[in-house]
N, C-alpha and C. Protein backbone atom coordinates (compact mmCIF):
# COMPACT_ATOMS: atom_id res chain seq x y z
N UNK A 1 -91.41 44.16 57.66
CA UNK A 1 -91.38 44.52 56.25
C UNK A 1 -90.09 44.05 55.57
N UNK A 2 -88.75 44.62 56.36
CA UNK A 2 -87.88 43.69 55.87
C UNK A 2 -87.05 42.84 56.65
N UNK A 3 -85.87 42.02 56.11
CA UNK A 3 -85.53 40.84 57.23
C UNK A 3 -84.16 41.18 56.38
N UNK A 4 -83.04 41.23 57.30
CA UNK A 4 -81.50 41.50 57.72
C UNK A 4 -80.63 40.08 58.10
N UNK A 5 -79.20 39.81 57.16
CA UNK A 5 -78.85 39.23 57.46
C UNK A 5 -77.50 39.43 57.14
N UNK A 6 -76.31 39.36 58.11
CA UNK A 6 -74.93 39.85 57.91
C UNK A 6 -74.40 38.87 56.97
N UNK A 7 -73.38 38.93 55.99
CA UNK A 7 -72.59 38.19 55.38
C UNK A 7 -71.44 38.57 55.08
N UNK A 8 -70.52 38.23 55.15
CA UNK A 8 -68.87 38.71 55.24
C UNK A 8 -69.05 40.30 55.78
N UNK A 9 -69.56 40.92 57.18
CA UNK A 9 -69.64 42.48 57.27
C UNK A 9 -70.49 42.88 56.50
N UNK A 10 -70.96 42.49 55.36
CA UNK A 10 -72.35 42.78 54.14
C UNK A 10 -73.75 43.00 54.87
N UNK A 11 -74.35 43.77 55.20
CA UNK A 11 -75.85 43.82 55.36
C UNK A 11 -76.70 43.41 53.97
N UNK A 12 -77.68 42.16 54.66
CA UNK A 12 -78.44 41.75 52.56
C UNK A 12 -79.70 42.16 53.37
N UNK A 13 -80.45 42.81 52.68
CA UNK A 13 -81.55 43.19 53.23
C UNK A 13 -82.99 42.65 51.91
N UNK A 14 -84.06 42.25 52.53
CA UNK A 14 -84.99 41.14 51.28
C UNK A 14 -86.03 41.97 52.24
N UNK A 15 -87.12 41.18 51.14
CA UNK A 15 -88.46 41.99 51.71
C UNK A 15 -89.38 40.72 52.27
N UNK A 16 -90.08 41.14 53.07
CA UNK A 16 -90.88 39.99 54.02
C UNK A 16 -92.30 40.33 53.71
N UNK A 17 -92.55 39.41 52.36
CA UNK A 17 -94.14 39.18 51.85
C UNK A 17 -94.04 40.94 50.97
N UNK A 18 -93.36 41.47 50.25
CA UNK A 18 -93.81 42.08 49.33
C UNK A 18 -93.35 42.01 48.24
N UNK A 19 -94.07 41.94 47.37
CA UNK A 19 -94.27 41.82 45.74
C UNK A 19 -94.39 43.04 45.30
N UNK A 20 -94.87 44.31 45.83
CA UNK A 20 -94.88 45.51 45.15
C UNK A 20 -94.78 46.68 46.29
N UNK A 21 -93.19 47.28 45.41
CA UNK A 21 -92.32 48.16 46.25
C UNK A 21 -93.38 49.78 45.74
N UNK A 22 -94.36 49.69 46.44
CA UNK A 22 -95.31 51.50 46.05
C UNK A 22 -95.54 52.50 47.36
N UNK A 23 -96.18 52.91 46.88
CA UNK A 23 -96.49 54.16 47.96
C UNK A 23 -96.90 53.69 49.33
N UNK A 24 -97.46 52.79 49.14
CA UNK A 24 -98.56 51.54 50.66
C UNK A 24 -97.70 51.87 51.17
N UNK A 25 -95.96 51.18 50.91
CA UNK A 25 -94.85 50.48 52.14
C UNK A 25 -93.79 51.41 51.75
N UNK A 26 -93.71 52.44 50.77
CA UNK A 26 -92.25 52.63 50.52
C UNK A 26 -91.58 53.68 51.80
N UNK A 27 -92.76 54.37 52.36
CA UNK A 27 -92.22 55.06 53.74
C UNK A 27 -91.19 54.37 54.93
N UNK A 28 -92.35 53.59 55.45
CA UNK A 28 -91.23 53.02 56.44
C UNK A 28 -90.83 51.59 56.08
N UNK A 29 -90.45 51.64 54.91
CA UNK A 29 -88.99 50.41 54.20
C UNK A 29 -88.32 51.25 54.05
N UNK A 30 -88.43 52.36 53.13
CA UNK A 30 -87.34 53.61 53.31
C UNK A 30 -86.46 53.61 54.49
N UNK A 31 -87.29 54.25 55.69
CA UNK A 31 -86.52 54.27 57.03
C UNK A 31 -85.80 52.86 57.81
N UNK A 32 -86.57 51.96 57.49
CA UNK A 32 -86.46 50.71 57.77
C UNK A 32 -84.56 50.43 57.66
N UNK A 33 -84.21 50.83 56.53
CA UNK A 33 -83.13 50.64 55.34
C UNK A 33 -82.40 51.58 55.83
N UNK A 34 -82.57 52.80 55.72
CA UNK A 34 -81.92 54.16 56.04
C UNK A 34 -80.92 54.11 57.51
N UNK A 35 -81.65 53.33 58.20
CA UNK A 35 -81.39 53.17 59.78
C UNK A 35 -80.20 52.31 59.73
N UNK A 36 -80.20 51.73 58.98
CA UNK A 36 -79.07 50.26 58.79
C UNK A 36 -78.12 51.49 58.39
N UNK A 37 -77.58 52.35 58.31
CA UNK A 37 -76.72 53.15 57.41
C UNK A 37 -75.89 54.09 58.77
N UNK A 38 -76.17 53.53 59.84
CA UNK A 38 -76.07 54.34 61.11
C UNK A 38 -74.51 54.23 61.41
N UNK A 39 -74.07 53.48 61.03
CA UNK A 39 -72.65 53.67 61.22
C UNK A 39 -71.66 53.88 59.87
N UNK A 40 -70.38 54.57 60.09
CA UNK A 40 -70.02 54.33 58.56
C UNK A 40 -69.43 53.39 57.82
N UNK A 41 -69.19 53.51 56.69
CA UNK A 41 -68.71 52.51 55.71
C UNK A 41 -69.25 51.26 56.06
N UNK A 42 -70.75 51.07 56.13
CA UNK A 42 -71.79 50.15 56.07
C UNK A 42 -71.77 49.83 54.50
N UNK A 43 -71.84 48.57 54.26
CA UNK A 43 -71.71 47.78 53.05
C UNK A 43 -73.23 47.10 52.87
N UNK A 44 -74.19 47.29 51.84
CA UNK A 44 -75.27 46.53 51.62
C UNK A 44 -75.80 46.36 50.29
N UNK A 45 -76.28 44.77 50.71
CA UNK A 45 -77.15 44.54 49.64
C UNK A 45 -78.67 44.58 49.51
N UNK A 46 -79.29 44.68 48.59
CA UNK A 46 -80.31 45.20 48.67
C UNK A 46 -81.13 43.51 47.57
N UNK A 47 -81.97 42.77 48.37
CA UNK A 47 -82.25 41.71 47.18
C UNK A 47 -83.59 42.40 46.90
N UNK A 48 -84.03 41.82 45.57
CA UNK A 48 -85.61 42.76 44.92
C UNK A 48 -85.92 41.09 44.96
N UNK A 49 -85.29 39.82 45.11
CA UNK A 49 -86.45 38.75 44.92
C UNK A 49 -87.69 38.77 45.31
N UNK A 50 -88.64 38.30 44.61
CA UNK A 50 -89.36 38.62 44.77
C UNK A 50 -90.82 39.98 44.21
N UNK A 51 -89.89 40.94 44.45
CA UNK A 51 -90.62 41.83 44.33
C UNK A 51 -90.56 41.86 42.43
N UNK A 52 -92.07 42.22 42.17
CA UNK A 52 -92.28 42.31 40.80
C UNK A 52 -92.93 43.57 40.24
N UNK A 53 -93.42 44.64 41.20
CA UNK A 53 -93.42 45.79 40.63
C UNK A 53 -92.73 47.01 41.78
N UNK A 54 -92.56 47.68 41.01
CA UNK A 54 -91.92 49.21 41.88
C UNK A 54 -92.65 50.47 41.08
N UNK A 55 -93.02 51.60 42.03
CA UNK A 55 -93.28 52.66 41.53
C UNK A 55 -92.51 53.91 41.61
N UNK A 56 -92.82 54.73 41.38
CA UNK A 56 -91.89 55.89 41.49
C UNK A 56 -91.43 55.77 43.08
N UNK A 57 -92.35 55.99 44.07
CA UNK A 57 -92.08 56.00 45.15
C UNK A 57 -91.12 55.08 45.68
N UNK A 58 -91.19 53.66 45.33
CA UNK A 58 -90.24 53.01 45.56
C UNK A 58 -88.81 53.04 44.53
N UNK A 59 -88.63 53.25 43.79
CA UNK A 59 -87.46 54.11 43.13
C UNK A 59 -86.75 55.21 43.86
N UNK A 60 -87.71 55.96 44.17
CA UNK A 60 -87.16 57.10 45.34
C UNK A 60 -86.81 56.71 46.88
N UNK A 61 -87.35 55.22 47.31
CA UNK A 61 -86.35 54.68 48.22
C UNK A 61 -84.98 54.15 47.95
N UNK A 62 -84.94 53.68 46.57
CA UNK A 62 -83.79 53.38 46.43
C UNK A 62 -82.26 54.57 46.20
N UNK A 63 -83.38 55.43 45.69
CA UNK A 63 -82.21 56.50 45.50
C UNK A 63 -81.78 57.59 46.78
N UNK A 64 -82.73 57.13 47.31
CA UNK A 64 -82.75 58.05 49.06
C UNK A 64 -81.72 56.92 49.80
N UNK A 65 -81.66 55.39 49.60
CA UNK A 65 -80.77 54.80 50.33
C UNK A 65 -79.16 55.17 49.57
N UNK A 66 -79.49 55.53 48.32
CA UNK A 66 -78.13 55.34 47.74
C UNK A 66 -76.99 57.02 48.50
N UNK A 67 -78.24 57.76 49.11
CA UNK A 67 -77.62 59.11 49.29
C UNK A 67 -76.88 58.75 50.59
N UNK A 68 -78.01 58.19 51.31
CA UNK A 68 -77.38 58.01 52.82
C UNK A 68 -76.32 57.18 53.31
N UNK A 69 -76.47 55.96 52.00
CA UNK A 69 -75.17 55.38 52.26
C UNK A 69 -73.43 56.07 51.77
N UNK A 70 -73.68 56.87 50.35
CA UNK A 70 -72.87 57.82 50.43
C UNK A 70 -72.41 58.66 51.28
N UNK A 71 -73.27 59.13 51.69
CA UNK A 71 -73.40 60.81 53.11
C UNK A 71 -72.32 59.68 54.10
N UNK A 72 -72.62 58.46 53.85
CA UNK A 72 -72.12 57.88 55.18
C UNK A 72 -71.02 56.99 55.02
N UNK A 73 -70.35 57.09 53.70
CA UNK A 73 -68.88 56.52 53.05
C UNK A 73 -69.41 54.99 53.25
N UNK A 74 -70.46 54.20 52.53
CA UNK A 74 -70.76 53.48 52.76
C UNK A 74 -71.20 53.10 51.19
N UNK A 75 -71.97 51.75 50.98
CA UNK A 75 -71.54 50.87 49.53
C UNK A 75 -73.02 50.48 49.77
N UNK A 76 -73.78 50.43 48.46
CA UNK A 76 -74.97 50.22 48.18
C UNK A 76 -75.20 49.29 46.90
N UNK A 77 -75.31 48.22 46.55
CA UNK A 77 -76.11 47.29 45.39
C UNK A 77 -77.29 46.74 45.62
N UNK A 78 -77.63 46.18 44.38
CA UNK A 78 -78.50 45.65 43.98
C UNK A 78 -78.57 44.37 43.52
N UNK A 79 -79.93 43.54 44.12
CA UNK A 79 -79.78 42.57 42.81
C UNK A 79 -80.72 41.50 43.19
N UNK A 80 -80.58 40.33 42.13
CA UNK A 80 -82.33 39.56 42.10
C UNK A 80 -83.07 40.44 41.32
N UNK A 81 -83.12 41.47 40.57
CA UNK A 81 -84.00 41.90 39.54
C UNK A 81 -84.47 41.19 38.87
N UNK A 82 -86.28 41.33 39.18
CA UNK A 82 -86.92 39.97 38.09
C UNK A 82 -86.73 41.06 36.84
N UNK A 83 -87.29 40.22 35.10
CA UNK A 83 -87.19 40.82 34.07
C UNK A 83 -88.11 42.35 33.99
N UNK A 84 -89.41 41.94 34.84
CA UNK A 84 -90.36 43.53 34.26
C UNK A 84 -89.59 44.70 35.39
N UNK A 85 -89.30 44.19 36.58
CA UNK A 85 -88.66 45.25 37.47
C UNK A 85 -87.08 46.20 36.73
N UNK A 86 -86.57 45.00 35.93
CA UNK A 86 -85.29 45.31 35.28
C UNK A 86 -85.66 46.69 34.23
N UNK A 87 -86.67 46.01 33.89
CA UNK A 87 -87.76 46.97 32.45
C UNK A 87 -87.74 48.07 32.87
N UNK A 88 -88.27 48.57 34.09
CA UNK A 88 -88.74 50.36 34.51
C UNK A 88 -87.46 50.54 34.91
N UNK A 89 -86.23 49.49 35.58
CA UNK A 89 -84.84 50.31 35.88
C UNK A 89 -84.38 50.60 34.28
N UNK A 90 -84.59 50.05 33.46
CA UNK A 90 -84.36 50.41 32.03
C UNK A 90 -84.89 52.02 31.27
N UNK A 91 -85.56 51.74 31.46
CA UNK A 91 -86.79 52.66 31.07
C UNK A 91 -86.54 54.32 31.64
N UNK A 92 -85.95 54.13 32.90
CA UNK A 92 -85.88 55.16 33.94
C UNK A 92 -84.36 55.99 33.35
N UNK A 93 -83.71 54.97 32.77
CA UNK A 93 -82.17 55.13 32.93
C UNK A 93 -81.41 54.77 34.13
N UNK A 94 -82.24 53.99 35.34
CA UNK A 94 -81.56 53.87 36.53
C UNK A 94 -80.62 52.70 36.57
N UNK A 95 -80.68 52.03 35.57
CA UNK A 95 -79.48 50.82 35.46
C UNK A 95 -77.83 51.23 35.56
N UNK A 96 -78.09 52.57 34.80
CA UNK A 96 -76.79 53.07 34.72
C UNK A 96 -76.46 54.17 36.39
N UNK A 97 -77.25 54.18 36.65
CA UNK A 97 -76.91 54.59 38.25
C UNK A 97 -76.67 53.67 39.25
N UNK A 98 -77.54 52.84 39.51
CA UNK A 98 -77.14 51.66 40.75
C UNK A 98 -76.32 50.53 40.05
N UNK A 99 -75.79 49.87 41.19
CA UNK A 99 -75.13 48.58 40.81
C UNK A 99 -75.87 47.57 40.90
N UNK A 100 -75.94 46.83 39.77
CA UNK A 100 -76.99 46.09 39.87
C UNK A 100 -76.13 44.34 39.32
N UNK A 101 -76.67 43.46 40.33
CA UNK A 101 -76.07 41.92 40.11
C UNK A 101 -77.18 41.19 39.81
N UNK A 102 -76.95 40.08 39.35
CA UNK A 102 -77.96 39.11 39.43
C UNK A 102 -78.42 38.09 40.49
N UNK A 103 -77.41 38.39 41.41
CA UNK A 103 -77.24 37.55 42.58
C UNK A 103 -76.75 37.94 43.86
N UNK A 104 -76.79 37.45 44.54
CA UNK A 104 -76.58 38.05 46.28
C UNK A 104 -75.02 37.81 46.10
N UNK A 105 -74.06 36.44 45.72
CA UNK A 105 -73.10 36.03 45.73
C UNK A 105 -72.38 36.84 44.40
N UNK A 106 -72.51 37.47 43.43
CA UNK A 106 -72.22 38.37 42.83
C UNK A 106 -71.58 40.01 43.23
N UNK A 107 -72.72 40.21 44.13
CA UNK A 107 -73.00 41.40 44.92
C UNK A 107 -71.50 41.22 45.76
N UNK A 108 -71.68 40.15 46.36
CA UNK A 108 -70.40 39.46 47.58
C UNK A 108 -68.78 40.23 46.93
N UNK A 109 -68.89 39.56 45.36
CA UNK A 109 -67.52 39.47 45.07
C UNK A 109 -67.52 40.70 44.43
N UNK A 110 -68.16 41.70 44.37
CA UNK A 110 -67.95 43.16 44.23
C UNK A 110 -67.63 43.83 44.59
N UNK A 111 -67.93 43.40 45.88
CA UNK A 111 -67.88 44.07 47.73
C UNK A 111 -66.03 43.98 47.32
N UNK A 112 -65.68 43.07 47.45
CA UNK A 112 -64.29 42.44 47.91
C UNK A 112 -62.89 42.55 46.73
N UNK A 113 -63.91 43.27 45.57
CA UNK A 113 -63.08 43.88 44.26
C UNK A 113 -62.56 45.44 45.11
């Protein structure tokens, strides 16, 4: 479901063949994600390429990763938001909660601010 790849200590985590983050997959991508958080001050990115819809449920993975990486003194972004996915983080008010980039290499130089 998803595919892991280290970059400077950075975990980028992308999705493997999904286009819509819903109830179907958001369980075990949740855990999938959550697990990566096992040690502390784990640093990750999270890419949405790709993906073009999210539902509540998948919203509530994102905000369930954002706890655990806290709980675990650890750093959580975002980014690759296509425009309609950007729309419901709009919509939600969740823009102003996560960190959100336009790019993986964005994400990078945030890390390192």
């Amino acid at each position: 479901m998803i595919k892991t790849e280290k970059i400077n200590n950075v975990i980028v985590v992308s999705f493997n063949n999904i286009t819509r983050l819903n109830a179907l997959v958001a369980e075990p991508v949740k855990e999938e994600i959550k697990s990566l958080f096992n040690k502390p001050n784990t640093k990750m990115i999270l890419n949405l390429e790709g993906v073009q819809f999210i539902d509540s449920s998948g919203f509530g993975v994102f905000l369930s990763v954002m706890k655990v990486a806290n709980n675990n003194y650890g750093a959580f972004k975002i980014c690759n938001v296509g425009n309609e996915v950007m729309e419901l983080f709009k919509l939600l008010q969740l823009h102003n909660v996560f960190e959100i980039y336009p790019t993986v290499d964005d994400c990078l130089k945030h890390f390192n601010n």
